[in-house]
PDB file of N, CA and C in Angstrom:
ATOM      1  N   UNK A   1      -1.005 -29.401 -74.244  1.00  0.00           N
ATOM      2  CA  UNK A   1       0.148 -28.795 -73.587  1.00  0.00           C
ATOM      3  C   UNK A   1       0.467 -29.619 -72.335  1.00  0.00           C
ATOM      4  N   UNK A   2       1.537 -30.035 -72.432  1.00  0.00           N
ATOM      5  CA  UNK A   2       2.016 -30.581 -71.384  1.00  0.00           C
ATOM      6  C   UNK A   2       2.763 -29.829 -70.056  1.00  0.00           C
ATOM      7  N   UNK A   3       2.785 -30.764 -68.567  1.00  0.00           N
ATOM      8  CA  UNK A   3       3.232 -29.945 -67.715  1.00  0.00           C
ATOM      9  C   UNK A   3       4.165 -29.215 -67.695  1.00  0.00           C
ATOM     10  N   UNK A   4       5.470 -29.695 -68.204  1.00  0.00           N
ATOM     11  CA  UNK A   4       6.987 -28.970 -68.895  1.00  0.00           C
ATOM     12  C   UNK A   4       6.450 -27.534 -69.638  1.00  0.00           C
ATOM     13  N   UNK A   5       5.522 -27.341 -70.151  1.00  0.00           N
ATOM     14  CA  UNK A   5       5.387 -26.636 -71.647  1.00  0.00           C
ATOM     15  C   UNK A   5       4.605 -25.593 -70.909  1.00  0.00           C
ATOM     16  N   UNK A   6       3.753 -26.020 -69.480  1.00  0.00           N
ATOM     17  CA  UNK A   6       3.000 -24.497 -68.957  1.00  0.00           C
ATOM     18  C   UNK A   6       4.110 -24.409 -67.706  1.00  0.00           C
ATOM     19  N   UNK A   7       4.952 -25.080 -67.247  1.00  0.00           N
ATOM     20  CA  UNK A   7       5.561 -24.534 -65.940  1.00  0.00           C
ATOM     21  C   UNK A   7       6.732 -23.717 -67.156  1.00  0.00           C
ATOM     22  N   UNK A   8       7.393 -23.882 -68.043  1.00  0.00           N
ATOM     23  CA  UNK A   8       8.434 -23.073 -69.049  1.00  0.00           C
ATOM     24  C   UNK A   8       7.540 -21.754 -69.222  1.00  0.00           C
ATOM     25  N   UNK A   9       6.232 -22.247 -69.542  1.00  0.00           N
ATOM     26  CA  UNK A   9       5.602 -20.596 -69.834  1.00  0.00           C
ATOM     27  C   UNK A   9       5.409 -19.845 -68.617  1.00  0.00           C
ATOM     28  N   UNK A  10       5.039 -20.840 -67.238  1.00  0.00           N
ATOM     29  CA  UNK A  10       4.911 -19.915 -66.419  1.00  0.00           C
ATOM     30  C   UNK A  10       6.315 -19.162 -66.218  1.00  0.00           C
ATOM     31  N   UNK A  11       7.636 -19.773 -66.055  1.00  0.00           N
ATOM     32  CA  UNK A  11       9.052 -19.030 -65.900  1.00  0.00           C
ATOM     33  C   UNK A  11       9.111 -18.170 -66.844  1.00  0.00           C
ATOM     34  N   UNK A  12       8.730 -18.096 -68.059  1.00  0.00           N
ATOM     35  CA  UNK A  12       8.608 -16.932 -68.891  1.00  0.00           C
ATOM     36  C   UNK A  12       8.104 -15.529 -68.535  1.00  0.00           C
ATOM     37  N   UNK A  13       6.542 -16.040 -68.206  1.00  0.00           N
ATOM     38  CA  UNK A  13       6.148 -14.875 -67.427  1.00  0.00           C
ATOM     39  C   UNK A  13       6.557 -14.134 -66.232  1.00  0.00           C
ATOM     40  N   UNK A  14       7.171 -15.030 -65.567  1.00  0.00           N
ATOM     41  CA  UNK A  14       7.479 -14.524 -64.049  1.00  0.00           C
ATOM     42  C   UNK A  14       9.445 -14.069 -64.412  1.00  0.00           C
ATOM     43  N   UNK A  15       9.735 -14.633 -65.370  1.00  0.00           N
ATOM     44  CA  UNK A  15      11.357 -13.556 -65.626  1.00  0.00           C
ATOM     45  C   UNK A  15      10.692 -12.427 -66.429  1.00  0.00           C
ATOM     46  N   UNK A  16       9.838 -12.195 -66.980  1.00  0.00           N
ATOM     47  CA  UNK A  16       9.224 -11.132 -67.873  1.00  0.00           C
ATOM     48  C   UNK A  16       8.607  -9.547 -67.166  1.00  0.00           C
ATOM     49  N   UNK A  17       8.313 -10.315 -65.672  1.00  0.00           N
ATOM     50  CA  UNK A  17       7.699  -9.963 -64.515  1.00  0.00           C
ATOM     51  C   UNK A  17       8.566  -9.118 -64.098  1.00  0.00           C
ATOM     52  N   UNK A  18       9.829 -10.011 -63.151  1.00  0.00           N
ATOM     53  CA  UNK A  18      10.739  -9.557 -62.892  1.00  0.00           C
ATOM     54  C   UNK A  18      11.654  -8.521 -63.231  1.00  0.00           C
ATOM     55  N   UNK A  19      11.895  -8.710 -64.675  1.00  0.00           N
ATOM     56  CA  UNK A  19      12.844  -7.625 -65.471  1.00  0.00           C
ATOM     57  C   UNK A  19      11.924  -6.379 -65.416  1.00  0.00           C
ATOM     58  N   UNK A  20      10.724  -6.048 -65.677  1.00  0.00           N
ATOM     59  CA  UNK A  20       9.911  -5.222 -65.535  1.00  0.00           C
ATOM     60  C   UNK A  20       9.715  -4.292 -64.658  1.00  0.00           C
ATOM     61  N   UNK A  21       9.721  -5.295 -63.416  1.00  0.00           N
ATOM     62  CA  UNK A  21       9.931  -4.731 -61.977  1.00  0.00           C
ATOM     63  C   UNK A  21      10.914  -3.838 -62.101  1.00  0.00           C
ATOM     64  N   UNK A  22      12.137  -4.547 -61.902  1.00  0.00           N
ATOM     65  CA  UNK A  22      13.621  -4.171 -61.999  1.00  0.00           C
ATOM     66  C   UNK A  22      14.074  -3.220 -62.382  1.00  0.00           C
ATOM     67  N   UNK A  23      13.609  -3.039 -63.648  1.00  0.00           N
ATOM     68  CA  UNK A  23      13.382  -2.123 -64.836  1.00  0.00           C
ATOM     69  C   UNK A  23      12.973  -0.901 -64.382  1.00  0.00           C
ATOM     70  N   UNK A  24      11.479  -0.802 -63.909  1.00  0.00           N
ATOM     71  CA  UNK A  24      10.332   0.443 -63.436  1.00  0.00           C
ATOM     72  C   UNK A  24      11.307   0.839 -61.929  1.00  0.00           C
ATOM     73  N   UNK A  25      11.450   0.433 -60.772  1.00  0.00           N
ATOM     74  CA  UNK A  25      12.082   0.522 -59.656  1.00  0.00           C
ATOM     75  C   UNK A  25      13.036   1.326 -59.822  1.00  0.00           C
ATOM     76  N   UNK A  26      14.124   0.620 -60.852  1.00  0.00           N
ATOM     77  CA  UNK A  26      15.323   1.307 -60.863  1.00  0.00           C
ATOM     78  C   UNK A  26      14.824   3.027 -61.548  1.00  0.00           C
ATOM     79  N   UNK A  27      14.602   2.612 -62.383  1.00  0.00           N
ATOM     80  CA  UNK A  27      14.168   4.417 -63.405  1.00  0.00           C
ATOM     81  C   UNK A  27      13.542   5.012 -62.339  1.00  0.00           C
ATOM     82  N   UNK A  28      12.342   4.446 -61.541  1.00  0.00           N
ATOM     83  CA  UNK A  28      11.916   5.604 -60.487  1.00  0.00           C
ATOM     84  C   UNK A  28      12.747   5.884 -59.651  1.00  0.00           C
ATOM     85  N   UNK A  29      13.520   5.345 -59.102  1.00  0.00           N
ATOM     86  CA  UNK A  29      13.855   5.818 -58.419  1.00  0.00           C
ATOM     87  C   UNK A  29      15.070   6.228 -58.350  1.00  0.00           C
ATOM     88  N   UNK A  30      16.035   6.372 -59.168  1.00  0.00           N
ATOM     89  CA  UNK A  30      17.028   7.184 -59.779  1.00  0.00           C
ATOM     90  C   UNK A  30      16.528   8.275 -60.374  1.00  0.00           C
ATOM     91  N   UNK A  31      14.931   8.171 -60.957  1.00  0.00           N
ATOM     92  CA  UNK A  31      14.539   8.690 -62.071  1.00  0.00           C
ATOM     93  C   UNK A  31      14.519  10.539 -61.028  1.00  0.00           C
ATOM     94  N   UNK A  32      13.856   9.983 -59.870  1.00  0.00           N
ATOM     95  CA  UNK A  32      13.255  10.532 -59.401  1.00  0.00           C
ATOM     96  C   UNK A  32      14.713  11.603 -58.683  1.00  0.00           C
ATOM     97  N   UNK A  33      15.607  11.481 -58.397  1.00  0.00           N
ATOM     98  CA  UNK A  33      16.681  12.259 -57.904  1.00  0.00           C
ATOM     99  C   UNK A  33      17.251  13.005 -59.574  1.00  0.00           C
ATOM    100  N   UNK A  34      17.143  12.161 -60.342  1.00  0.00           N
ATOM    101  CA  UNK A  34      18.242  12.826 -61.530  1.00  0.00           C
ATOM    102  C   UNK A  34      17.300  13.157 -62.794  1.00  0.00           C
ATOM    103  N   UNK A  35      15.912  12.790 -62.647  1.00  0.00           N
ATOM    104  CA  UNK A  35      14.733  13.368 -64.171  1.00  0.00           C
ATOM    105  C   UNK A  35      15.498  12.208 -65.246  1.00  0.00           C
ATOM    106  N   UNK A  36      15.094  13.146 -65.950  1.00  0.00           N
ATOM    107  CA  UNK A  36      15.202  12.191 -67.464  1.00  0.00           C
ATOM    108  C   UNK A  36      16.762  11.889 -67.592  1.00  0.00           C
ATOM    109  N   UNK A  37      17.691  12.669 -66.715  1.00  0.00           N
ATOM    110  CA  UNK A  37      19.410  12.195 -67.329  1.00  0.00           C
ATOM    111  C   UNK A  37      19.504  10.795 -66.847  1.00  0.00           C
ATOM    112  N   UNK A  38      18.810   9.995 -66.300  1.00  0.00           N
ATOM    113  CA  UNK A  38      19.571   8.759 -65.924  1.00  0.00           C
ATOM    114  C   UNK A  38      19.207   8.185 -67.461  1.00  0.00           C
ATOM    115  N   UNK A  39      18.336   8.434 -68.364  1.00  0.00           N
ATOM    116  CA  UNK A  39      18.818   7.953 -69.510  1.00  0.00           C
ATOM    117  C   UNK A  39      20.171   8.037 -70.470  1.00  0.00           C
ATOM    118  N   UNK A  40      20.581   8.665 -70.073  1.00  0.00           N
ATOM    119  CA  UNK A  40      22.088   9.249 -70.623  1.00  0.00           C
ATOM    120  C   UNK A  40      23.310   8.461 -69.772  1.00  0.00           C
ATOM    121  N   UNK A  41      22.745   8.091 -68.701  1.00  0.00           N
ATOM    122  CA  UNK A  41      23.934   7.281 -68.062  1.00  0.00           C
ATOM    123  C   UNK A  41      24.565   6.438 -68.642  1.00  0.00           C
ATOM    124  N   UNK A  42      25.259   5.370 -68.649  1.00  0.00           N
ATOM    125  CA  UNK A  42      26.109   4.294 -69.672  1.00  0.00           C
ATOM    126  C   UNK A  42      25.245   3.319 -68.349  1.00  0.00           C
ATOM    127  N   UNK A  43      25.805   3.244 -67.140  1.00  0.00           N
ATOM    128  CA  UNK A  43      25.617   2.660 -66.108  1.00  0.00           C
ATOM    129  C   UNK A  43      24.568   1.935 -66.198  1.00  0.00           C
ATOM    130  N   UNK A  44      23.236   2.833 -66.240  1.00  0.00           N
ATOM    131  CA  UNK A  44      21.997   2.615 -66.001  1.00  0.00           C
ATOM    132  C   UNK A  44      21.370   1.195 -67.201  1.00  0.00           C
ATOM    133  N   UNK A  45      22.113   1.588 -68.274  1.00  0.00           N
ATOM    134  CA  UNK A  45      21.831   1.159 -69.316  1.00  0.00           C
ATOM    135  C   UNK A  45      22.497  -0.065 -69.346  1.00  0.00           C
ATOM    136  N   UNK A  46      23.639  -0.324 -68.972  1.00  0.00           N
ATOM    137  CA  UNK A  46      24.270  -1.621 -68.730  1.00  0.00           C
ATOM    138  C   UNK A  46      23.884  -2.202 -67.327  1.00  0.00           C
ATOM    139  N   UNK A  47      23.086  -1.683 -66.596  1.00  0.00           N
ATOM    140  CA  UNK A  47      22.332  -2.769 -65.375  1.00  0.00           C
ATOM    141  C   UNK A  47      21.256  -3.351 -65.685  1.00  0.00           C
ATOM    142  N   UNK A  48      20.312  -3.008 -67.394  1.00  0.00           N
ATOM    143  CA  UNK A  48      19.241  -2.674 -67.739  1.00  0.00           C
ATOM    144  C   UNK A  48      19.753  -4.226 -68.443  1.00  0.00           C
ATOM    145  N   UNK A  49      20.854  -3.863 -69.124  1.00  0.00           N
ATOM    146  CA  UNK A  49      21.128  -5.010 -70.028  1.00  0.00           C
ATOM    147  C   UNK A  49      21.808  -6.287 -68.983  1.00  0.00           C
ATOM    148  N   UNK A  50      22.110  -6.616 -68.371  1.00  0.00           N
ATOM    149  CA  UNK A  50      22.740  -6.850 -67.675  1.00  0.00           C
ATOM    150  C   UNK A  50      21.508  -7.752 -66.919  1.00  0.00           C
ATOM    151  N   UNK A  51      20.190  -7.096 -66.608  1.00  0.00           N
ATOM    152  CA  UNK A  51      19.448  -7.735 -65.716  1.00  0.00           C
ATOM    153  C   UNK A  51      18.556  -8.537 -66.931  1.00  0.00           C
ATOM    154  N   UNK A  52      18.504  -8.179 -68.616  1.00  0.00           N
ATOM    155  CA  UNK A  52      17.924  -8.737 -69.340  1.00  0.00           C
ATOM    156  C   UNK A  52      18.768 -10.392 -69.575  1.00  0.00           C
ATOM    157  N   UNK A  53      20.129  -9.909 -69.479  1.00  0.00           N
ATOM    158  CA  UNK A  53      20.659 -10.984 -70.105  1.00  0.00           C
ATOM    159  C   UNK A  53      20.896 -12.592 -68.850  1.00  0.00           C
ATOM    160  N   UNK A  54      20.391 -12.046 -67.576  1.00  0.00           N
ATOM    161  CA  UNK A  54      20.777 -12.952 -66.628  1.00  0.00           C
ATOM    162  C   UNK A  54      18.986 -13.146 -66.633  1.00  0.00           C
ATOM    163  N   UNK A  55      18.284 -13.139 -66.620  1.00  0.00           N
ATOM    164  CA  UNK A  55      16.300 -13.007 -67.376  1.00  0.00           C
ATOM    165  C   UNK A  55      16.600 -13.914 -68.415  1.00  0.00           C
ATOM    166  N   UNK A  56      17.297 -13.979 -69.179  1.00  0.00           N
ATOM    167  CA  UNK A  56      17.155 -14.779 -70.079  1.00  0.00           C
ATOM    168  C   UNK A  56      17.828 -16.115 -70.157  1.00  0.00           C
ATOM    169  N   UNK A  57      18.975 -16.069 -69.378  1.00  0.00           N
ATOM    170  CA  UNK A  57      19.911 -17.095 -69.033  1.00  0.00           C
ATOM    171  C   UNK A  57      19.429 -17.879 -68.000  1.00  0.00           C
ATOM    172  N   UNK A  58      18.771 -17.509 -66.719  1.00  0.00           N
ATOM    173  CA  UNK A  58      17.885 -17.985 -66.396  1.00  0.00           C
ATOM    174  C   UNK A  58      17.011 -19.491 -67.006  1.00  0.00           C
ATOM    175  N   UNK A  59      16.299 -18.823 -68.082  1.00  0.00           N
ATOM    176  CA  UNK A  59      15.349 -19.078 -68.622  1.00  0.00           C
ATOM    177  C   UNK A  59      15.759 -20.416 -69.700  1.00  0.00           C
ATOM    178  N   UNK A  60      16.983 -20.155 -69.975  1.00  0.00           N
ATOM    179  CA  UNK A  60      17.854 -21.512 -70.928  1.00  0.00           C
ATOM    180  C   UNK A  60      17.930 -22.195 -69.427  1.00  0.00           C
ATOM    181  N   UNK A  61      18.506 -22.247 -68.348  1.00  0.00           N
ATOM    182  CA  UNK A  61      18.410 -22.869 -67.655  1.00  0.00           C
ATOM    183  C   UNK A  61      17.704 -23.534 -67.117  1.00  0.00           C
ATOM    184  N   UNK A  62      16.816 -22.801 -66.463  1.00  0.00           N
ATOM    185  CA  UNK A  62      15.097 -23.653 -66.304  1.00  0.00           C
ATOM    186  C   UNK A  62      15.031 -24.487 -67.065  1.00  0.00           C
ATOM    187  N   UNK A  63      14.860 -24.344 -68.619  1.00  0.00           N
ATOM    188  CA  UNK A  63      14.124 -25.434 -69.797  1.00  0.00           C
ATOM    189  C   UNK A  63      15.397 -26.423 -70.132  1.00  0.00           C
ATOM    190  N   UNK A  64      16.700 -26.202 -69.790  1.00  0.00           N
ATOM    191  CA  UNK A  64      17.592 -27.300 -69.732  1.00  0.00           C
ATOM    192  C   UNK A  64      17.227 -28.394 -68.258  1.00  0.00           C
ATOM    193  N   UNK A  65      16.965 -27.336 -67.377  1.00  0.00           N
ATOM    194  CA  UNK A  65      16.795 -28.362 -65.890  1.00  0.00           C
ATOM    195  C   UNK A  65      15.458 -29.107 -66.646  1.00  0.00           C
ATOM    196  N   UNK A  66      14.420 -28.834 -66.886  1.00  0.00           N
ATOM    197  CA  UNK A  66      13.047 -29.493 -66.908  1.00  0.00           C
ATOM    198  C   UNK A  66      13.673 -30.561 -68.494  1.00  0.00           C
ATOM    199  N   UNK A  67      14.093 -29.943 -69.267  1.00  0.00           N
ATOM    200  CA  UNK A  67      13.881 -31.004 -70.535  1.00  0.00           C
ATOM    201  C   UNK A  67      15.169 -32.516 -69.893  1.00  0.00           C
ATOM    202  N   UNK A  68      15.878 -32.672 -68.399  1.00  0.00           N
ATOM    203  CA  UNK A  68      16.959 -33.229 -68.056  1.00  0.00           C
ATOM    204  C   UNK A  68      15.700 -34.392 -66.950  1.00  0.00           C
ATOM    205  N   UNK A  69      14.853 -33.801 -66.452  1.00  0.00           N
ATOM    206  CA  UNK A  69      13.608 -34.219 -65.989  1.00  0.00           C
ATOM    207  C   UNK A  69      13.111 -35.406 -66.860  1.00  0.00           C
ATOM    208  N   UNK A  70      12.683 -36.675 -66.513  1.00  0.00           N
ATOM    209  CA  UNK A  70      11.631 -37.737 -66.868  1.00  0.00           C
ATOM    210  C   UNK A  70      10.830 -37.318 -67.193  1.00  0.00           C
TER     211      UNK A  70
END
């Protein structure tokens, strides 16, 4: 495994990290004023997706910057 191939895995883990965070934070603490309805929100659910899809875009980015790398 080369250096490219564990710093890509490390950005994997650490956007994997992140969304997680993001993820747990937000539900508690909405969770925690509104119980289980913030699952029913539209909102909640499109910040959810929203923080997956910029996690992942990210992540094409990173491995475009490094594979543009010597």
């Amino acid at each position: 495994m080369n250096d490219k191939e564990k710093m890509l895995g490390l950005m994997k883990f650490w956007l994997f990290g992140t969304f997680i965070i993001i993820f747990a934070a937000a539900t508690v603490y909405v969770g925690t004023q509104t119980g289980m309805l913030i699952l029913q929100q539209p909102n909640y659910w499109i910040s959810v997706v929203v923080t997956a899809v910029l996690c992942v875009a990210w992540y094409y980015v990173y491995k475009w910057y490094l594979d543009r790398q010597k």
